[in-house]
C-alpha atoms as a PDB file:
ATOM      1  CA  UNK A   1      75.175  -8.231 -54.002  1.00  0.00           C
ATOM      2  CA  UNK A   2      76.683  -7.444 -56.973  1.00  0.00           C
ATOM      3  CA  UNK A   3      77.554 -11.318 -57.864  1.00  0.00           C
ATOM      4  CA  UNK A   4      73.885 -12.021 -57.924  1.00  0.00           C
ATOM      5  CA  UNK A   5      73.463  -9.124 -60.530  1.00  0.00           C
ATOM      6  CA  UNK A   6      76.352 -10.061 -62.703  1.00  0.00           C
ATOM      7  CA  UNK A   7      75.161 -13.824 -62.659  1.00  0.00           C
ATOM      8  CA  UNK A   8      71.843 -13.038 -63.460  1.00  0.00           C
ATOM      9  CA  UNK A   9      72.679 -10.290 -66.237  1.00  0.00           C
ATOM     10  CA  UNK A  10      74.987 -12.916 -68.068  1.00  0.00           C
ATOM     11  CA  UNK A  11      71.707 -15.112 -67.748  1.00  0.00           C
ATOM     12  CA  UNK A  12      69.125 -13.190 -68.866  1.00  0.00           C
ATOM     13  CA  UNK A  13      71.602 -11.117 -71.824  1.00  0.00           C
ATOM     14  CA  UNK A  14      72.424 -15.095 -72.686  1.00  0.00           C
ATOM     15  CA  UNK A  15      68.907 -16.090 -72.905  1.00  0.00           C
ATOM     16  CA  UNK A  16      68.024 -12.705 -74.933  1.00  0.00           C
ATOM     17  CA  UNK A  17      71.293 -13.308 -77.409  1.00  0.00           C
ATOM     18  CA  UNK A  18      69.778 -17.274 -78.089  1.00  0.00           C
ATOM     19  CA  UNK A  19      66.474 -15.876 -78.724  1.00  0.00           C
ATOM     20  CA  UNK A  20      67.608 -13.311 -81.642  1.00  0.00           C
ATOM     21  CA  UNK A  21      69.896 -15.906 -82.786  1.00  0.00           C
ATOM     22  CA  UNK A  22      67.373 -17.802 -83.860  1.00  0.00           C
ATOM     23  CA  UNK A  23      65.007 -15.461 -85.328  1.00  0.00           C
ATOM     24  CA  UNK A  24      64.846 -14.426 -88.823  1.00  0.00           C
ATOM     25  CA  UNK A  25      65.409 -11.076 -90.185  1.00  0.00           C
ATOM     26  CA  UNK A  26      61.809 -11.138 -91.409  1.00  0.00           C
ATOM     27  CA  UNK A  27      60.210 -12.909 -88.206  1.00  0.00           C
ATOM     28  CA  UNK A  28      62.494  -9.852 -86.763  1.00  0.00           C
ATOM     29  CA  UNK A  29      60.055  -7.308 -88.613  1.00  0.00           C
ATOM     30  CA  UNK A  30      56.852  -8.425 -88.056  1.00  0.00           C
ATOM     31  CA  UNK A  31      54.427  -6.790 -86.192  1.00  0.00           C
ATOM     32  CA  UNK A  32      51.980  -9.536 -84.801  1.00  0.00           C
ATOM     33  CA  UNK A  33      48.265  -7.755 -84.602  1.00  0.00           C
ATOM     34  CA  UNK A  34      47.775  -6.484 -81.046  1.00  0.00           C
ATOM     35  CA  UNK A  35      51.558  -5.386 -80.449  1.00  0.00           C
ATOM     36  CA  UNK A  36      52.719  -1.949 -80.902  1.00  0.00           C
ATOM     37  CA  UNK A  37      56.244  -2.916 -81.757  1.00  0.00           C
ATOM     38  CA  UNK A  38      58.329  -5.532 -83.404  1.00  0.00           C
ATOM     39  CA  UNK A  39      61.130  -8.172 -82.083  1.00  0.00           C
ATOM     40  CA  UNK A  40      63.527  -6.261 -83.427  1.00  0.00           C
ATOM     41  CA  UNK A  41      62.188  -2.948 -81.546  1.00  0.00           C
ATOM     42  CA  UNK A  42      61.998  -4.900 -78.203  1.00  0.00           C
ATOM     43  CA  UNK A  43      66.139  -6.232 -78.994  1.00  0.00           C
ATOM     44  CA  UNK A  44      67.202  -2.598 -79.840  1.00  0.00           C
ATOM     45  CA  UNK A  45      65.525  -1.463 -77.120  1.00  0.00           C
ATOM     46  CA  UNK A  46      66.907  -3.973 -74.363  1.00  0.00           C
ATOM     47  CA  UNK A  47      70.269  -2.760 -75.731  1.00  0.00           C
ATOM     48  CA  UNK A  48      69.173   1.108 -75.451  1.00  0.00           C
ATOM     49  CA  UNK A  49      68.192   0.771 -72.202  1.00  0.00           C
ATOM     50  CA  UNK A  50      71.045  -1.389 -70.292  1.00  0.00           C
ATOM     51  CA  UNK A  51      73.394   1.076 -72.229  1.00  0.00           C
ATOM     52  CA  UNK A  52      71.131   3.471 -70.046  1.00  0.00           C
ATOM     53  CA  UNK A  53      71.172   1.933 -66.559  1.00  0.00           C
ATOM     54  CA  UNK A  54      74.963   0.385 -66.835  1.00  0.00           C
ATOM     55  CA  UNK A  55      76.838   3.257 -68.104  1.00  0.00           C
ATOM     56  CA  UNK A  56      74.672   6.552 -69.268  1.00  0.00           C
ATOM     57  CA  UNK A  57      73.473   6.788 -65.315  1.00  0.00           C
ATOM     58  CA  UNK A  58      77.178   5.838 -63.659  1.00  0.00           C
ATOM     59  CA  UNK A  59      79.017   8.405 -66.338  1.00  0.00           C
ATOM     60  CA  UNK A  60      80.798   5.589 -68.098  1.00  0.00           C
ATOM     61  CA  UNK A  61      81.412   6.093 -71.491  1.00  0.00           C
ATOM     62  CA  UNK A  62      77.964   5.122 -73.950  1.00  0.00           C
ATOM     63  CA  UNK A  63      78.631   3.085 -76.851  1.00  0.00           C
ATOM     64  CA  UNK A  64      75.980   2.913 -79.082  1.00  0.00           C
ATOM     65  CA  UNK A  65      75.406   4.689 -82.108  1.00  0.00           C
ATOM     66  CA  UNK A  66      73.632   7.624 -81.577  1.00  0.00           C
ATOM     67  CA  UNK A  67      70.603   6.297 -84.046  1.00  0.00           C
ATOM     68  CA  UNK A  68      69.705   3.423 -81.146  1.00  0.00           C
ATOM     69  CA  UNK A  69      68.284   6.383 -79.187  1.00  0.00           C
ATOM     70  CA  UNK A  70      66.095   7.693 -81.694  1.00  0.00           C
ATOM     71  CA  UNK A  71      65.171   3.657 -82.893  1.00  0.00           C
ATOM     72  CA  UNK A  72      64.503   2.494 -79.458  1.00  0.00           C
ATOM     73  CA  UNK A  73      64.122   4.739 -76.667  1.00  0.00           C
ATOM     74  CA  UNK A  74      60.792   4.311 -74.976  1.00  0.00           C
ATOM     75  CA  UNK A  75      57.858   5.824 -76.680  1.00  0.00           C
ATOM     76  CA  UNK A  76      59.364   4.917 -79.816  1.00  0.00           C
ATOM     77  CA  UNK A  77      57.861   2.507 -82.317  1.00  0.00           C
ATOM     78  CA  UNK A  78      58.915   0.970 -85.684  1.00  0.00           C
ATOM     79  CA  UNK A  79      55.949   3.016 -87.510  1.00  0.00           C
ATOM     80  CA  UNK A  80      57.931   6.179 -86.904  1.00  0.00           C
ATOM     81  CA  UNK A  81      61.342   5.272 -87.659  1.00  0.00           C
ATOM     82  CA  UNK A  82      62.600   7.423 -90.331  1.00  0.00           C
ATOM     83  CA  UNK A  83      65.986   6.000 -91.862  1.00  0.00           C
ATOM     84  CA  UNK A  84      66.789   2.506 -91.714  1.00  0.00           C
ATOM     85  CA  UNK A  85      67.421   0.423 -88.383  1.00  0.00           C
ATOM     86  CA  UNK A  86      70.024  -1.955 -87.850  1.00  0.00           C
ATOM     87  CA  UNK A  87      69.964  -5.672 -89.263  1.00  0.00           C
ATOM     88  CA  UNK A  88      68.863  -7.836 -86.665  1.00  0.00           C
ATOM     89  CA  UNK A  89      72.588  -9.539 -86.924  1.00  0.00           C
ATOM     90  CA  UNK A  90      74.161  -6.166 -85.601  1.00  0.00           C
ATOM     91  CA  UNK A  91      71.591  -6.141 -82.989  1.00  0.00           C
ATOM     92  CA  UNK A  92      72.885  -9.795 -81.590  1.00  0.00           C
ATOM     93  CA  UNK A  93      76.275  -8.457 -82.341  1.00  0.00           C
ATOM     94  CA  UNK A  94      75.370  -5.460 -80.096  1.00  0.00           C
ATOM     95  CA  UNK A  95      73.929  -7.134 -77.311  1.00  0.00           C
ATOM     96  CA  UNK A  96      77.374  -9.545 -77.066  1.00  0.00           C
ATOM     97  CA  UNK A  97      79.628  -7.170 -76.788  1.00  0.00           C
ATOM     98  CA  UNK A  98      77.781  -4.800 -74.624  1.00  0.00           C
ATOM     99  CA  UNK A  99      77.670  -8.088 -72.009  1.00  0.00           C
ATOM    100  CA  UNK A 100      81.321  -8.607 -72.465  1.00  0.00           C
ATOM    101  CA  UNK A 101      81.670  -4.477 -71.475  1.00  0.00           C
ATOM    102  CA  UNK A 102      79.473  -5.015 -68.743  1.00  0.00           C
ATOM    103  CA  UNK A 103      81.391  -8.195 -67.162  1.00  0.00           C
ATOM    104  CA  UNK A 104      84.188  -5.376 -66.934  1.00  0.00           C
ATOM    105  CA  UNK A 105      81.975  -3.526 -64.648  1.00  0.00           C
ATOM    106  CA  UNK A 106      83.967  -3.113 -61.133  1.00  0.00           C
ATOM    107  CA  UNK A 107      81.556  -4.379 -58.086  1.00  0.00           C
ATOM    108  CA  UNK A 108      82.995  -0.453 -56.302  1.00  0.00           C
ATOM    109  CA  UNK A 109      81.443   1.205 -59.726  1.00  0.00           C
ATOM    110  CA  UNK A 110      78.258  -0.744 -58.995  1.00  0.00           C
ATOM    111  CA  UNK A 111      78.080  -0.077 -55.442  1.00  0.00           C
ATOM    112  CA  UNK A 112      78.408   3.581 -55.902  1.00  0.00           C
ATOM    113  CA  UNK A 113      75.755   6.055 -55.292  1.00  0.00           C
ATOM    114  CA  UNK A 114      74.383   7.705 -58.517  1.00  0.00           C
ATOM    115  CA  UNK A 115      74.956  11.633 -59.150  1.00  0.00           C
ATOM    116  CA  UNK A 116      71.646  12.768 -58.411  1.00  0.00           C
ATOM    117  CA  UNK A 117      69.031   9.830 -57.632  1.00  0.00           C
ATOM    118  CA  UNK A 118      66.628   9.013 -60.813  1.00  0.00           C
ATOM    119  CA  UNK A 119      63.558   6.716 -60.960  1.00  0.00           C
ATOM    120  CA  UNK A 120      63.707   5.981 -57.554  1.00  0.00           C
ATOM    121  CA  UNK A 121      67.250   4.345 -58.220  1.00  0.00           C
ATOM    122  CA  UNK A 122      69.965   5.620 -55.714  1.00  0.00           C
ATOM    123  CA  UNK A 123      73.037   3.702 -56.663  1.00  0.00           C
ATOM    124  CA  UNK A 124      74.559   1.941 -59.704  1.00  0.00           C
ATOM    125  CA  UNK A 125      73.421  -1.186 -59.025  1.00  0.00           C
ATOM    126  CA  UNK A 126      69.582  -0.199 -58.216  1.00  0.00           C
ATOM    127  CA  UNK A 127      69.621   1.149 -62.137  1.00  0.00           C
ATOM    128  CA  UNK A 128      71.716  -2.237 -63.023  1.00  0.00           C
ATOM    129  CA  UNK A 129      69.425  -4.781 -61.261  1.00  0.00           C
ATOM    130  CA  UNK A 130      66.494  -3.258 -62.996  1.00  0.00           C
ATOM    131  CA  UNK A 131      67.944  -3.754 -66.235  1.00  0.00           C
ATOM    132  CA  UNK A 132      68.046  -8.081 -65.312  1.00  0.00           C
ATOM    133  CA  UNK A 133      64.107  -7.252 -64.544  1.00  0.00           C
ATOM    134  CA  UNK A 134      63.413  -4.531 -67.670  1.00  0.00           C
ATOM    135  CA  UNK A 135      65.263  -7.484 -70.214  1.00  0.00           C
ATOM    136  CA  UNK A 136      63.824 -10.404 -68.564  1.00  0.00           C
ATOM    137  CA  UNK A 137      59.984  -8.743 -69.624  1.00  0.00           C
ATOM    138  CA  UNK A 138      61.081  -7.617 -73.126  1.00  0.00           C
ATOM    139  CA  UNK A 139      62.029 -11.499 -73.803  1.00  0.00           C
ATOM    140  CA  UNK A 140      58.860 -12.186 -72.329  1.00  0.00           C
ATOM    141  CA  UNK A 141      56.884  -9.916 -74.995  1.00  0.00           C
ATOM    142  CA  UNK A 142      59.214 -11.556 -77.873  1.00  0.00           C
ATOM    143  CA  UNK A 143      58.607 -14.561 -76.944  1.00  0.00           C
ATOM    144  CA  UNK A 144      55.008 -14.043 -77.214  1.00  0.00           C
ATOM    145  CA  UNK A 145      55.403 -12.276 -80.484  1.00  0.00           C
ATOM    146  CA  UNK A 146      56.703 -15.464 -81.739  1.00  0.00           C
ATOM    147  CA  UNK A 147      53.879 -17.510 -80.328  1.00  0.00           C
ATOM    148  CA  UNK A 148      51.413 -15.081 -81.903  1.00  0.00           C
ATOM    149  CA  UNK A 149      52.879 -15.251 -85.501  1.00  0.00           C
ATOM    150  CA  UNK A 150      53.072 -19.083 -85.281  1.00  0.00           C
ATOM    151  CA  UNK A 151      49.571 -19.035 -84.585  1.00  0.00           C
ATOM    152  CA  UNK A 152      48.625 -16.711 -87.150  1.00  0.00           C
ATOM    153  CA  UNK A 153      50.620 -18.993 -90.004  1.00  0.00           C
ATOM    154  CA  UNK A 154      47.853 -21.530 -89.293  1.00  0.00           C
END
């Protein structure tokens, strides 16, 4: 089981990484009417929340500056940032080495139970798998973001 995640985590964090790489930092910042965030809210929070499910939940050490929390944790939005969020070019930065940290993820850590069971996740690898499936719609909503300002250029 825990090939299938680590093939289709590469996948989807490669597919996420090509996106932002070809974004600007101002396409990055732009809110398209209708969306309560920007592409660079859904990157950070991607990041935020793999950081979550791969090593917050299996006690491995967290490495992310504390400021991603309070930039991209759910219920947050780019309206109510106070202090200055990170260029979009850390953010791609971020999300490569926090796949090469996860390719260093033993299949025993993943196929361990977790502490105390949490959102219906009772190992490792329920809260990892998720993460393929929590990206994989955040690209989905950039993606459409992009679509939307495209259209709105016209």
């Amino acid at each position: 089981m825990s090939e299938i995640f680590f093939y289709q985590f590469n996948k989807v964090r490669n597919w996420s990484i090509g996106i932002a790489e070809n974004l600007t930092e101002e396409m990055a910042n732009r809110q398209p009417d209708g969306f309560n965030n920007t592409m660079k809210w859904h990157l950070g929070h991607m990041v935020t929340e793999a950081e979550y499910f791969l090593f917050e939940l299996s006690k491995q050490p967290v490495q992310l500056p504390n400021r991603y929390n309070q930039l991209f944790a759910p219920g947050t939005r780019p309206s109510e940032w106070k202090g200055e969020a990170p260029r979009l070019s850390e953010l791609i930065l971020t999300l490569k080495s926090q796949l090469e940290r996860v390719k260093e993820i033993s299949p025993e850590l993943l196929n361990q139970p977790l502490e105390k069971p949490i959102h219906e996740f009772n190992s490792v690898l329920d809260a990892a798998a998720f993460s393929v499936l929590h990206e994989s719609l955040h690209i989905g909503q950039i993606e459409s973001m992009k679509r939307m300002l495209v259209v709105s250029a016209k």
